[in-house]
Each structure stands twice: as C-alpha cells, then as structure tokens.
Protein backbone atom coordinates (compact mmCIF):
# COMPACT_ATOMS: atom_id res chain seq x y z
CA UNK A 1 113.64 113.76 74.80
CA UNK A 2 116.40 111.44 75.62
CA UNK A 3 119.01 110.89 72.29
CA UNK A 4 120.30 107.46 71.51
CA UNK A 5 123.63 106.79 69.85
CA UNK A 6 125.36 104.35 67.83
CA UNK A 7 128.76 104.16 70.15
CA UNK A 8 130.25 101.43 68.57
CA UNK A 9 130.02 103.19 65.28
CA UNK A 10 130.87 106.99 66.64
CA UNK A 11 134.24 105.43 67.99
CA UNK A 12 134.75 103.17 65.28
CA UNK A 13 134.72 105.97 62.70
CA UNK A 14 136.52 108.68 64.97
CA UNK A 15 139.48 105.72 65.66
CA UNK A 16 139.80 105.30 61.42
CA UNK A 17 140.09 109.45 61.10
CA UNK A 18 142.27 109.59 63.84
CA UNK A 19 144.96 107.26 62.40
CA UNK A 20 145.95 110.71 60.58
CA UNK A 21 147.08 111.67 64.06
CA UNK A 22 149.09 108.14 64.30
CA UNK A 23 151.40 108.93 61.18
CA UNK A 24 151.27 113.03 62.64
CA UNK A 25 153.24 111.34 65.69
CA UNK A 26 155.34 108.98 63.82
CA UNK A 27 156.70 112.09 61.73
CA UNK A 28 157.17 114.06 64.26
CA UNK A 29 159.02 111.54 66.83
CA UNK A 30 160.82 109.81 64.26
CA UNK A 31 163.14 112.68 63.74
CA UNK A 32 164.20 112.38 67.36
CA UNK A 33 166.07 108.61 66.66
CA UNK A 34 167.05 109.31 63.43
CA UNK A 35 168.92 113.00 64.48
CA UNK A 36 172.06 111.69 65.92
CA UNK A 37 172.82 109.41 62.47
CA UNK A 38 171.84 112.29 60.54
CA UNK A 39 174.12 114.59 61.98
CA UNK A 40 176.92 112.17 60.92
CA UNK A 41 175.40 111.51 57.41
CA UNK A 42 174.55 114.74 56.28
CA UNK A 43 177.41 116.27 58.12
CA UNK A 44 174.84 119.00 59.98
CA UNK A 45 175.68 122.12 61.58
CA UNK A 46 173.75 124.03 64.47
CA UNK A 47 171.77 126.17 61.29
CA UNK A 48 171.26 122.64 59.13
CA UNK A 49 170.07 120.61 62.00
CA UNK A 50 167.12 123.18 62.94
CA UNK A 51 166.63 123.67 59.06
CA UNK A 52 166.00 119.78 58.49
CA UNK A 53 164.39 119.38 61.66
CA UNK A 54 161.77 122.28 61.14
CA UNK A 55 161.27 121.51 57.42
CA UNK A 56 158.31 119.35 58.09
CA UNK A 57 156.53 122.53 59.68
CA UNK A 58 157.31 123.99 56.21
CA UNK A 59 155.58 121.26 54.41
CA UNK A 60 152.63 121.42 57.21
CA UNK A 61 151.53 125.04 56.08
CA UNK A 62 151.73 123.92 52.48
CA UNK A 63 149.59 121.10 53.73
CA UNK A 64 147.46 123.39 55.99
CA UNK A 65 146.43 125.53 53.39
CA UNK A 66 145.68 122.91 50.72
CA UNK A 67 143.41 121.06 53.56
CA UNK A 68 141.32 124.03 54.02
CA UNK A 69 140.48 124.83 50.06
CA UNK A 70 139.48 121.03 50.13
CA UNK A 71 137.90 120.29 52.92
CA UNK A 72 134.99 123.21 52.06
CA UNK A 73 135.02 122.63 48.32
CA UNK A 74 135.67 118.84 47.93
CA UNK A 75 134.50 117.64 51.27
CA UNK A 76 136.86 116.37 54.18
CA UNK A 77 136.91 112.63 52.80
CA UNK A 78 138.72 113.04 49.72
CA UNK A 79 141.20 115.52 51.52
CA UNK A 80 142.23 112.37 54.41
CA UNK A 81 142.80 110.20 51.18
CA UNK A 82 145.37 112.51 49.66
CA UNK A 83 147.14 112.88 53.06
CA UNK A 84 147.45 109.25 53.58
CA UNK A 85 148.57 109.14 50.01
CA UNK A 86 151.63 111.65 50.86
CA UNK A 87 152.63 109.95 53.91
CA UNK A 88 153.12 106.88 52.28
CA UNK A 89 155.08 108.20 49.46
CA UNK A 90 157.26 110.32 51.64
CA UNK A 91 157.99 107.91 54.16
CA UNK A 92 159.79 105.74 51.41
CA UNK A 93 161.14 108.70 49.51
CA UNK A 94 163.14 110.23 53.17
CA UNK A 95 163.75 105.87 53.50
CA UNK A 96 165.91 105.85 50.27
CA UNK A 97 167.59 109.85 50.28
CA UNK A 98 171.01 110.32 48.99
CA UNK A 99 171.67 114.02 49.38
CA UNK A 100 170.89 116.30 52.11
CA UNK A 101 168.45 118.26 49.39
CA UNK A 102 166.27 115.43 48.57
CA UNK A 103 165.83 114.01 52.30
CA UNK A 104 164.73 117.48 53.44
CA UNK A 105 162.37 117.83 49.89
CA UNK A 106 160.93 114.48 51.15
CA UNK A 107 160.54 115.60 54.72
CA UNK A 108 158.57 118.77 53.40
CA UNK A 109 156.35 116.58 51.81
CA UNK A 110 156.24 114.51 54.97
CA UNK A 111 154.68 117.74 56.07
CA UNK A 112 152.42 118.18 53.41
CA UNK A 113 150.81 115.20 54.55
CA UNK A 114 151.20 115.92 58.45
CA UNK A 115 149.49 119.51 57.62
CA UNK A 116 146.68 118.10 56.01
CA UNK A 117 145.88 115.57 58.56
CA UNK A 118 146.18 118.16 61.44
CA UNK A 119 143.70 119.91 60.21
CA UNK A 120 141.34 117.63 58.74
CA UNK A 121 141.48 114.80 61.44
CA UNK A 122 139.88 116.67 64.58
CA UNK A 123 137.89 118.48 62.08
CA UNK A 124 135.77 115.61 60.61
CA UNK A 125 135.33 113.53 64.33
CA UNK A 126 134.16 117.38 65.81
CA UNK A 127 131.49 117.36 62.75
CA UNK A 128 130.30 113.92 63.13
CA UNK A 129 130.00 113.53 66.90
CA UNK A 130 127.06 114.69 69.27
CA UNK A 131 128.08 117.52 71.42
CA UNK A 132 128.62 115.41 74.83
CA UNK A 133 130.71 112.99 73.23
CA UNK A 134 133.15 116.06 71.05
CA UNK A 135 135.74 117.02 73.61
CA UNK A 136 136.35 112.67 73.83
CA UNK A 137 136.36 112.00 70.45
CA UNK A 138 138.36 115.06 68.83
CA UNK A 139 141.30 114.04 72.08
CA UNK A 140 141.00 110.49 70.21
CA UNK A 141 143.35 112.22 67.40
CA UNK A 142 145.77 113.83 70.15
CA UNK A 143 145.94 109.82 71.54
CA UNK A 144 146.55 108.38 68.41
CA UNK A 145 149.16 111.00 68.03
CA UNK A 146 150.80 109.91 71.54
CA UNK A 147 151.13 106.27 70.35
CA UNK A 148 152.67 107.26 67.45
CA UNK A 149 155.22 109.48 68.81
CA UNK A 150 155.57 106.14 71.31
CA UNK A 151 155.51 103.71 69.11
CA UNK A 152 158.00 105.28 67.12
CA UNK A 153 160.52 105.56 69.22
CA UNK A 154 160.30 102.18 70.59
CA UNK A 155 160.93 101.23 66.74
CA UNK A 156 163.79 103.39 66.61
CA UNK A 157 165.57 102.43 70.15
CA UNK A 158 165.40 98.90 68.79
CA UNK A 159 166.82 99.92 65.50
CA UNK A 160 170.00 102.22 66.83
CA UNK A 161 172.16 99.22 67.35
CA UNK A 162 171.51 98.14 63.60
CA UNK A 163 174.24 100.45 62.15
CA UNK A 164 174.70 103.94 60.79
CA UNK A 165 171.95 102.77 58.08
CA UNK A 166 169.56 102.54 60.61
CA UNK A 167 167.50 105.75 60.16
CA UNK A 168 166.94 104.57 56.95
CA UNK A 169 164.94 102.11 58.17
CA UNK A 170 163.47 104.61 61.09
CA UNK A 171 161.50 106.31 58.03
CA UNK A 172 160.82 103.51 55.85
CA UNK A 173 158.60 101.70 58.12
CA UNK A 174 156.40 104.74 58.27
CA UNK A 175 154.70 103.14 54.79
CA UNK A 176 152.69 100.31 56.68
CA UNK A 177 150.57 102.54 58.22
CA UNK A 178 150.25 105.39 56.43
CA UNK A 179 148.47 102.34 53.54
CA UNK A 180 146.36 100.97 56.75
CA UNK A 181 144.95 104.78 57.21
CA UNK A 182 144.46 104.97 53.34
CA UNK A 183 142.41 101.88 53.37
CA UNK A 184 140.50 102.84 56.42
CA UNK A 185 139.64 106.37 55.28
CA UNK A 186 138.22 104.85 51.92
CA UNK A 187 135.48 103.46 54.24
CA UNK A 188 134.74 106.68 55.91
CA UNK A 189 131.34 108.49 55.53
CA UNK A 190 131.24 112.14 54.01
CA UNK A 191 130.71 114.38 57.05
CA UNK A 192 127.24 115.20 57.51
CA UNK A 193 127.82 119.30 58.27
CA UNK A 194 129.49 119.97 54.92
CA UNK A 195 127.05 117.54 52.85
CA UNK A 196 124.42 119.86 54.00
CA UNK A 197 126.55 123.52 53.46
CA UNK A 198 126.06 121.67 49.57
CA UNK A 199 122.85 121.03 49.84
CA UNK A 200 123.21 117.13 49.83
CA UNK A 201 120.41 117.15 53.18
CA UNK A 202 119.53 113.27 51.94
CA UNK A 203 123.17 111.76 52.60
CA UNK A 204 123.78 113.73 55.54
CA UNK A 205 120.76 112.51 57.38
CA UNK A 206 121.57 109.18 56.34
CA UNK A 207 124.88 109.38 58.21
CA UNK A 208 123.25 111.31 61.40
CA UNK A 209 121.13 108.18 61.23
CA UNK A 210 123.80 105.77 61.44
CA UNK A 211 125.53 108.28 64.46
CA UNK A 212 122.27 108.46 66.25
CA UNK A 213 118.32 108.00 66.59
CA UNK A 214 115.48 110.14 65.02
CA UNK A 215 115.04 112.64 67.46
CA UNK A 216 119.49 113.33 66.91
CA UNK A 217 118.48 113.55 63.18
CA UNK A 218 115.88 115.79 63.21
CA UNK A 219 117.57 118.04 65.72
CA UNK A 220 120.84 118.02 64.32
CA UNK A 221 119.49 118.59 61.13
CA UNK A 222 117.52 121.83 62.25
CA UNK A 223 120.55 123.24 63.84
CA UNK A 224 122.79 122.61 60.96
CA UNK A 225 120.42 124.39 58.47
CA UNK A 226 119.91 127.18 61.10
CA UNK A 227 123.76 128.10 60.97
CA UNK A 228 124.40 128.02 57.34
CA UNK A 229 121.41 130.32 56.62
CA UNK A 230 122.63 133.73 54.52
CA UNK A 231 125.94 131.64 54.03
CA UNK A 232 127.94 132.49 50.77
CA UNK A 233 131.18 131.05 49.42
CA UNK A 234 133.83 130.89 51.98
CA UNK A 235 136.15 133.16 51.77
CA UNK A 236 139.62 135.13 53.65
CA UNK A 237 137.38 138.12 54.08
CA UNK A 238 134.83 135.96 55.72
CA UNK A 239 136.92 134.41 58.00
CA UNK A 240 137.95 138.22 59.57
CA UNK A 241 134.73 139.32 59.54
CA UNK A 242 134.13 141.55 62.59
CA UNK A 243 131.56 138.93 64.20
CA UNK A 244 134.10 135.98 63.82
CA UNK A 245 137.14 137.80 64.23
CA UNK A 246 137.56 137.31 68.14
CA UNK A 247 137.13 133.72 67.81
CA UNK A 248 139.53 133.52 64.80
CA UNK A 249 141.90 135.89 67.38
CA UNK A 250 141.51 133.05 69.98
CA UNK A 251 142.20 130.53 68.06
CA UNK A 252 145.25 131.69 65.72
CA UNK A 253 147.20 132.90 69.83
CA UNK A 254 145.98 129.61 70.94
CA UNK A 255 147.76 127.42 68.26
CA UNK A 256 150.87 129.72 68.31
CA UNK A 257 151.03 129.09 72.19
CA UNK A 258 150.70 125.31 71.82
CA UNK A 259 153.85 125.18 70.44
CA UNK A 260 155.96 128.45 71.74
CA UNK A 261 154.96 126.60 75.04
CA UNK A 262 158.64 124.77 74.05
CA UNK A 263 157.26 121.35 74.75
CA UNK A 264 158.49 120.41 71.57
CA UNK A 265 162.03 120.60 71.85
CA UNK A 266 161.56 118.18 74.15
CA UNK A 267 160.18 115.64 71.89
CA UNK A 268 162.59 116.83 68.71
CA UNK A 269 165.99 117.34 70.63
CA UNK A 270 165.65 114.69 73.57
CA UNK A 271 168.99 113.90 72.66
CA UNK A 272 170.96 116.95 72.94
CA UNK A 273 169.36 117.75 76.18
CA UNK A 274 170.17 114.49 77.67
CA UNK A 275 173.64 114.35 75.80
CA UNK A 276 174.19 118.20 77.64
CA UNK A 277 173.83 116.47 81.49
CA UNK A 278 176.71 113.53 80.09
CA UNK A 279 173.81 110.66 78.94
CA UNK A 280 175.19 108.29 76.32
CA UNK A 281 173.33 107.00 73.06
CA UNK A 282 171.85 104.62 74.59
CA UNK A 283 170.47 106.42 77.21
CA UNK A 284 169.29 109.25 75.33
CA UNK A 285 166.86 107.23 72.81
CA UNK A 286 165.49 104.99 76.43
CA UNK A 287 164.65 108.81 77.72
CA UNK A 288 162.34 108.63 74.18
CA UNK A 289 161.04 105.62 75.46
CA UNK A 290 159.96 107.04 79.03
CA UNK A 291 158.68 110.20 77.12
CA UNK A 292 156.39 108.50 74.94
CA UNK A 293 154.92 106.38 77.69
CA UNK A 294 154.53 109.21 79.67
CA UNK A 295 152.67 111.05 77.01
CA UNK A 296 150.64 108.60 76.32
CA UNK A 297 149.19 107.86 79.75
CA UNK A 298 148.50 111.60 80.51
CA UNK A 299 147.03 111.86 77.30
CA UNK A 300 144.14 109.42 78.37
CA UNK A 301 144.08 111.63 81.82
CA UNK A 302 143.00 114.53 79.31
CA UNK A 303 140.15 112.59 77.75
CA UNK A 304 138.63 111.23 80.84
CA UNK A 305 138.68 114.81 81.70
CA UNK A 306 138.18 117.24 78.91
CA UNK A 307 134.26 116.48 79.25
CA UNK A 308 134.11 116.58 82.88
CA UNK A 309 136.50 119.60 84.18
CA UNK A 310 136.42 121.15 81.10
CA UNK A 311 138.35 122.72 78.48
CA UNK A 312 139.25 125.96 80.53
CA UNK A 313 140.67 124.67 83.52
CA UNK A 314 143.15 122.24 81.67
CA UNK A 315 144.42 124.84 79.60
CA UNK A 316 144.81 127.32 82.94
CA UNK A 317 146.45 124.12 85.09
CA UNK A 318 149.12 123.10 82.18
CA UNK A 319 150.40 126.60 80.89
CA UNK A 320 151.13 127.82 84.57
CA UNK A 321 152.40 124.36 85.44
CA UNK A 322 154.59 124.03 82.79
CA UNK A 323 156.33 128.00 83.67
CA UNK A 324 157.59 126.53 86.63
CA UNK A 325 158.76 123.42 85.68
CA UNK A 326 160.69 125.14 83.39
CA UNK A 327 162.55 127.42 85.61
CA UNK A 328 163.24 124.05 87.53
CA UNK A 329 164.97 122.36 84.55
CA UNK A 330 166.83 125.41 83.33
CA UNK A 331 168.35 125.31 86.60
CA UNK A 332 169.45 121.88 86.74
CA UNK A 333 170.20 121.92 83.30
CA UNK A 334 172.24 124.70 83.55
CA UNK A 335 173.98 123.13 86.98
CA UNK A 336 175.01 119.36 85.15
CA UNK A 337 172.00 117.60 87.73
CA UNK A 338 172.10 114.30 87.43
CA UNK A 339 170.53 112.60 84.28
CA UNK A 340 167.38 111.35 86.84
CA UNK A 341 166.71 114.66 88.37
CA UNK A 342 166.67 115.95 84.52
CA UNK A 343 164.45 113.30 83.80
CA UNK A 344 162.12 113.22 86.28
CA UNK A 345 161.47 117.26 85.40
CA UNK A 346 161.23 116.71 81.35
CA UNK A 347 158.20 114.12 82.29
CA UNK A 348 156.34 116.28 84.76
CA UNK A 349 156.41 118.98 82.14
CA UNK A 350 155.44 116.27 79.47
CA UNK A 351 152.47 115.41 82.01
CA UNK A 352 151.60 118.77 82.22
CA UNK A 353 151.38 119.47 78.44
CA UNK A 354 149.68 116.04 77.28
CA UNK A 355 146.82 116.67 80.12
CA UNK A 356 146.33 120.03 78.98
CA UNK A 357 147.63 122.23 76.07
CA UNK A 358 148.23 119.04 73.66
CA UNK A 359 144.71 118.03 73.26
CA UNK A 360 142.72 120.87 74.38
CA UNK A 361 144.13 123.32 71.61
CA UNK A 362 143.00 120.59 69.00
CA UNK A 363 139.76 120.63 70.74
CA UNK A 364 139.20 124.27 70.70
CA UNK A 365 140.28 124.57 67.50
CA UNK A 366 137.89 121.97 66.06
CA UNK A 367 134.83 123.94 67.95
CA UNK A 368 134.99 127.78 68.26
CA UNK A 369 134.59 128.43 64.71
CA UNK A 370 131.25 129.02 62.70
CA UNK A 371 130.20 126.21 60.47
CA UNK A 372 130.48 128.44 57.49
CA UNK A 373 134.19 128.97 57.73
CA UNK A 374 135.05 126.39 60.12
CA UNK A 375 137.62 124.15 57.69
CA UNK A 376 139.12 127.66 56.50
CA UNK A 377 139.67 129.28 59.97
CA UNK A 378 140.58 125.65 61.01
CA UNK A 379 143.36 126.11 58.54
CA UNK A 380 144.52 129.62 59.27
CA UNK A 381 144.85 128.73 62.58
CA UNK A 382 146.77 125.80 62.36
CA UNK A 383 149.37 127.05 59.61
CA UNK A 384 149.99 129.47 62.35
CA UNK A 385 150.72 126.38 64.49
CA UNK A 386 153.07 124.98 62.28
CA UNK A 387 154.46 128.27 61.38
CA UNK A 388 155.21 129.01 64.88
CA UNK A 389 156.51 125.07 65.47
CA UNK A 390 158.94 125.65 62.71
CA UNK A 391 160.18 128.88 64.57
CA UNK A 392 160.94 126.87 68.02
CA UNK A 393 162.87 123.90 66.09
CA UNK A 394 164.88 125.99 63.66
CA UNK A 395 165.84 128.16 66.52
CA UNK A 396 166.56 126.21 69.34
CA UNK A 397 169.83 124.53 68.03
CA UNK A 398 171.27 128.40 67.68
CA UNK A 399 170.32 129.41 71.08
CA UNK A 400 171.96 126.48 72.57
CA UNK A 401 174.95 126.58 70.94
CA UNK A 402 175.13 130.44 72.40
CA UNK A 403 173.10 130.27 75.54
CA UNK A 404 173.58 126.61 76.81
CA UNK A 405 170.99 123.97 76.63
CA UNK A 406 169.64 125.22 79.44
CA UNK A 407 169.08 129.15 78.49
CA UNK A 408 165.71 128.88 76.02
CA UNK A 409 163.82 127.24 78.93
CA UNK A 410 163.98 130.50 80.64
CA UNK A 411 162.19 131.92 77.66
CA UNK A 412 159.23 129.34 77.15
CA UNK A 413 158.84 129.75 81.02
CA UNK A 414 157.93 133.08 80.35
CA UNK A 415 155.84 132.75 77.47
CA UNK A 416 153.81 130.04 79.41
CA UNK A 417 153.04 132.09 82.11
CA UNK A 418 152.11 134.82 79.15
CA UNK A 419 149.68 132.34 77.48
CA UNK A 420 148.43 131.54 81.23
CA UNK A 421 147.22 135.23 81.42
CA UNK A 422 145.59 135.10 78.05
CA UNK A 423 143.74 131.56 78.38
CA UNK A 424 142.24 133.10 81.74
CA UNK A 425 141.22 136.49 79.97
CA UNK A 426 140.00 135.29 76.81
CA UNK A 427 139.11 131.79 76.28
CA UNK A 428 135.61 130.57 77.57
CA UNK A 429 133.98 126.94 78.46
CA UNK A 430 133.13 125.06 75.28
CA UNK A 431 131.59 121.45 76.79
CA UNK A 432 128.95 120.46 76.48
CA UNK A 433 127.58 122.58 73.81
CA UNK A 434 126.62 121.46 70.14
CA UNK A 435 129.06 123.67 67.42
CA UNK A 436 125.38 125.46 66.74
CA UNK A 437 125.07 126.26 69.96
CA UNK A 438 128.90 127.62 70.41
CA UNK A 439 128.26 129.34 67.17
CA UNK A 440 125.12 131.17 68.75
CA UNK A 441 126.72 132.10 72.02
CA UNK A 442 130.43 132.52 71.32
CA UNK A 443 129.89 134.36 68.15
CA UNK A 444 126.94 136.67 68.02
CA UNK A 445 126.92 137.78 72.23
C-alpha cells in the first residue's frame, strides 16, 4: 500500500533539530577568524595554538558521552535543550575571556555543547523520518553545519578590520542563535523510537501520525516493537556484543577516518596555509569566504544524491579523490605556487569531502546501529570522532613548524587512500532501507 507523508512537517521538524548543526559550524569555523588575533593576544606558540584550537574536541567527548546516557534514559529532547543551553553560555563566556585559561575552559564547554549536538542532531531526524526520506533529512544537519561554518566566516571577514578586539565579537555573536535553536527545540516532539523502547506506544503513534498516514503508523509501529523485543537496559557490554560488534567496528573506523581524512586543517588553519604561499590578512580570511561557499554548494550535491547513488559510492569517490588532491597540494605547497593554484586545489578537495565523507559518515552513523543501543554506539562512535579531530588540530601546528606546511598532506593522502580500501571492503549500501530493516540484514546475516 502506498504511504503518505506530512512533508511540510518532516522538514519542518528535521530543519529545527538541525540548527544544532548551525552552532556545530559556527564553533568550529569561528576559530579560523579569530586565530590570527589570538595568536597576538594570548601570545601562542606552535604547542598552545593546537592546544586551544583542539580544546573544543576535548569538550565534544565530554559532550559525546553525556549525550548518549541522555538520549536513552531521558529521551533525545531534553538532551538538544541542554546543548543549546551550553552554546549560548559559552559563546558569551569565550566573548568576554581575560586569560588564556578561562578562554580555552569556555571553548571546552563550547564543546560540550558541539558534542552533544553531534550526536543527538542526526540521531533524532534518522528516528523520526521514513526510510526513503533518511539519507535527505539526516544530510539536512551536515547543511546546516555548512552555513554555519559560511556564515561565520563571512561575520568574521567583516569584523577583522574592527581592531585587535574583534574576535571578541567573532564569539559573542554566537548567542543569537544558539537562543533561536533553544526556542525551536522546546517545540520539538519526543522521538517516536525511544518513546516506545519506554513503553510510551500512545505518544509515539501520535507523532508517527503527525509524520505520516495510518498504514506508516501501523507499520512503523510493528517494526519498532519487533526490534526492541528481548531488549534490556543499555549498556557498554551491549554495545560490543558479538552480533553488533562489526557494525560498532564500522562505525567507530568510519568516524576516525572522517576526520584523519585532514580536511579539517583546512577549515581550522586556512590561514597559515595561505599565509605559507605569501597571502596577506586579508586574503587569507576571503579564502574562508570561498571555502564556505564552496562547502556549502557541494553539500546540497550530497543530498540530492545520498538517496539516489547511494551512500557507498560517495564515500568510495571522495576518500580516493581527496588522496590525490592531496599529493597535488603538498606539491605546490611545498614549491611557493601561486596563491590561485593553492586555492583552486584546497576547494576541489573541499568539494570532494562535502559531497562525500562530510555527510555520509553522519548518515551512516545515524543508521547502522540497532535500535537498542543506537544513542550509545552513536556516542562511542562519535567521541572517537572528536577524539581523533582533536589529534589532527593539536598536531598539525608541530608538524608544520618541522616538516613545512606542506609535509602532513603527504600523510592524510595516505590515510585516504587507506580509508578508500576499507570503505570498499567493509561498508555496505544503507538506502533505502527502514533502521528495522538495516537492523535485520546488517546485523543478524
């Protein structure tokens, strides 16, 4: 029988989520503008300026972990609240730092908030959309990341010429909408999968109702109780049980991979790479500019797609294509290439990563784990994202300072074309498929 569906209301709900992903981009781009005054206010050396940089991905596996004890005890509502609550605290408290201790305290807690959302985000659209509508919707929190990250650092190109307070400003503004995305959330409906791992089967078929017709209800409902059947209290045992444990295996390499891919010193050192081939100030924060734009049109390349050619193929396409675009840019950074030549490079690997690895992860993530232990293994595999993000910041400034700008790109080459091999041996087509049905076929063959 045909299903019906309430777009307007899927969307409208998935968009309010997703705004976790908006302040996720605005602390992770904002760091970009704001580096080259903090070098000169906090006086930073190579081992400070990774330290400060990579102390949000600190905060994030505080954030992580908290996220996934919440989301399965206390539901994924209340845990989007408290994030949006964090962001708006620590955006003021980094706004108003006097001391080097106390900016990178607040930018932990930054991550706190940036953790949480991470995880919970892509987690509640995944439980509340139908299955042909999942890879679209979850890829809704990787766009609203994108603007952020591009909205950000149109805000902070516009506020360079304002003075050495200026990154002051840069992390203040983060407030207005981390209180839009605390207002919105308030209006949010529990998600239907864990309501009914609680036994609350009334209120979760009154939200399926509002996502979809009778026939959605009555299936979705089935399926739902069919997968939590024998399920006991989550647990860390659970979540390596031998049944689950190659999916958690996937998933744990995959999120360590999205960010060893080295995409992300892009986005967090722009500067110094650009300052390296003889680009001023000013031309260093307009190369944000380009970045974010770029992003953010590739992005929407990924969700036209991630339904159609599938998660697979993206993931295959992006980690290879990135390798050699690498290998191009270590070159011409290492042989002073003109600042066009370096930029046309760092957005063809930006392309490659915002059609591919930078949503899809989030996608897979959000689907390949049982309903049982889904916001647990969500969160295991995710701290391991943001352990392994904090690993490529902190280190980066070292290596360049002893290798060249040029010399780590040579070494996230390689480990793309590593994660190429794995995606191709390990990870299998996901669209199309309800999370019951993924659980069935991914799981138990």
């Amino acid at each position: 029988m045909q299903q019906r569906f309430n777009h307007a209301y899927i969307i409208g709900i998935s968009f309010i989520s997703a705004l976790g992903g908006y302040l996720f981009g605005f602390d992770f781009a904002v760091i970009s503008g704001a580096l080259p005054f903090l070098r000169t206010t906090f006086a930073l050396n190579a081992w400070w300026e990774g330290f400060l940089t990579g102390s949000l991905a600190l905060g994030c596996m505080a954030g992580c972990l908290a996220a996934g004890a919440l989301a399965d005890r206390y539901g994924r509502k209340p845990g989007l609240i408290l994030a949006a609550f964090i962001f708006t605290l620590s955006s003021l408290g980094m706004a108003f730092s006097n001391s080097l201790g106390m900016f990178v305290t607040m930018r932990f807690a930054a991550g706190i908030g940036v953790g949480m959302a991470s995880i919970l985000s892509p987690l509640y659209i995944a439980e509340i959309s139908p299955a042909h509508l999942r890879g679209r919707n979850v890829s809704i929190n990787q766009l609203t990341i994108v603007i952020g990250i591009l909205v950000t650092n149109l805000v902070n190109y516009t506020l360079a010429s304002k003075g050495d307070e200026a990154w002051r400003w840069m992390f203040g503004l983060g407030a207005v909408p981390s209180l839009v995305f605390l207002l919105g959330v308030l209006l949010l409906p529990e998600s239907p999968r864990w309501l009914m791992g609680k036994g609350k089967t009334a209120q979760a078929e009154k939200t399926l109702a509002r996502i979809g017709d009778a026939a959605f209800v009555e299936e979705t409902a089935k399926d739902i109780h069919r997968s939590l059947q024998g399920s006991s209290r989550t647990s860390l045992k659970a979540v390596f049980e031998k049944a689950v444990r190659p999916a958690v295996v996937v998933g744990i390499t995959l999120a360590v991979f999205q960010q060893l891919c080295g995409i992300n010193i892009v986005f967090n050192y722009t500067s110094t790479i650009f300052a390296s081939v003889g680009a001023d100030l000013n031309s260093q924060l307009f190369e944000t500019i380009s970045i974010g734009i770029v992003n953010l049109v590739f992005t929407l390349v990924a969700m036209w797609q991630v339904d159609k050619l599938g998660r697979r193929p993206l993931m295959l396409i992006g980690s290879l294509g990135l390798s050699l675009v690498y290998i191009v840019l270590a070159l011409l950074l290492r042989n002073q290439a003109d600042v066009k030549f370096v930029s046309f490079f760092v957005l063809l690997a930006i392309a490659m990563y915002a059609t591919s690895l930078a949503p899809v992860t989030w996608v897979l993530i959000s689907e390949i784990f049982p309903n049982k232990i889904r916001g647990l293994a969500s969160s295991i595999a995710i701290v391991s994202l943001w352990g392994a993000y904090f690993i490529l910041v902190f280190t980066f400034p070292i290596l360049a300072e002893n290798l060249g700008t040029y010399g780590p790109f040579y070494l996230y080459a390689g480990i793309c074309f590593l994660g190429f091999l794995f995606i191709r041996s390990k990870v299998q087509e996901t669209k199309g498929k309800t999370l019951e049905q993924l659980e069935q076929h991914l799981i138990r063959h």
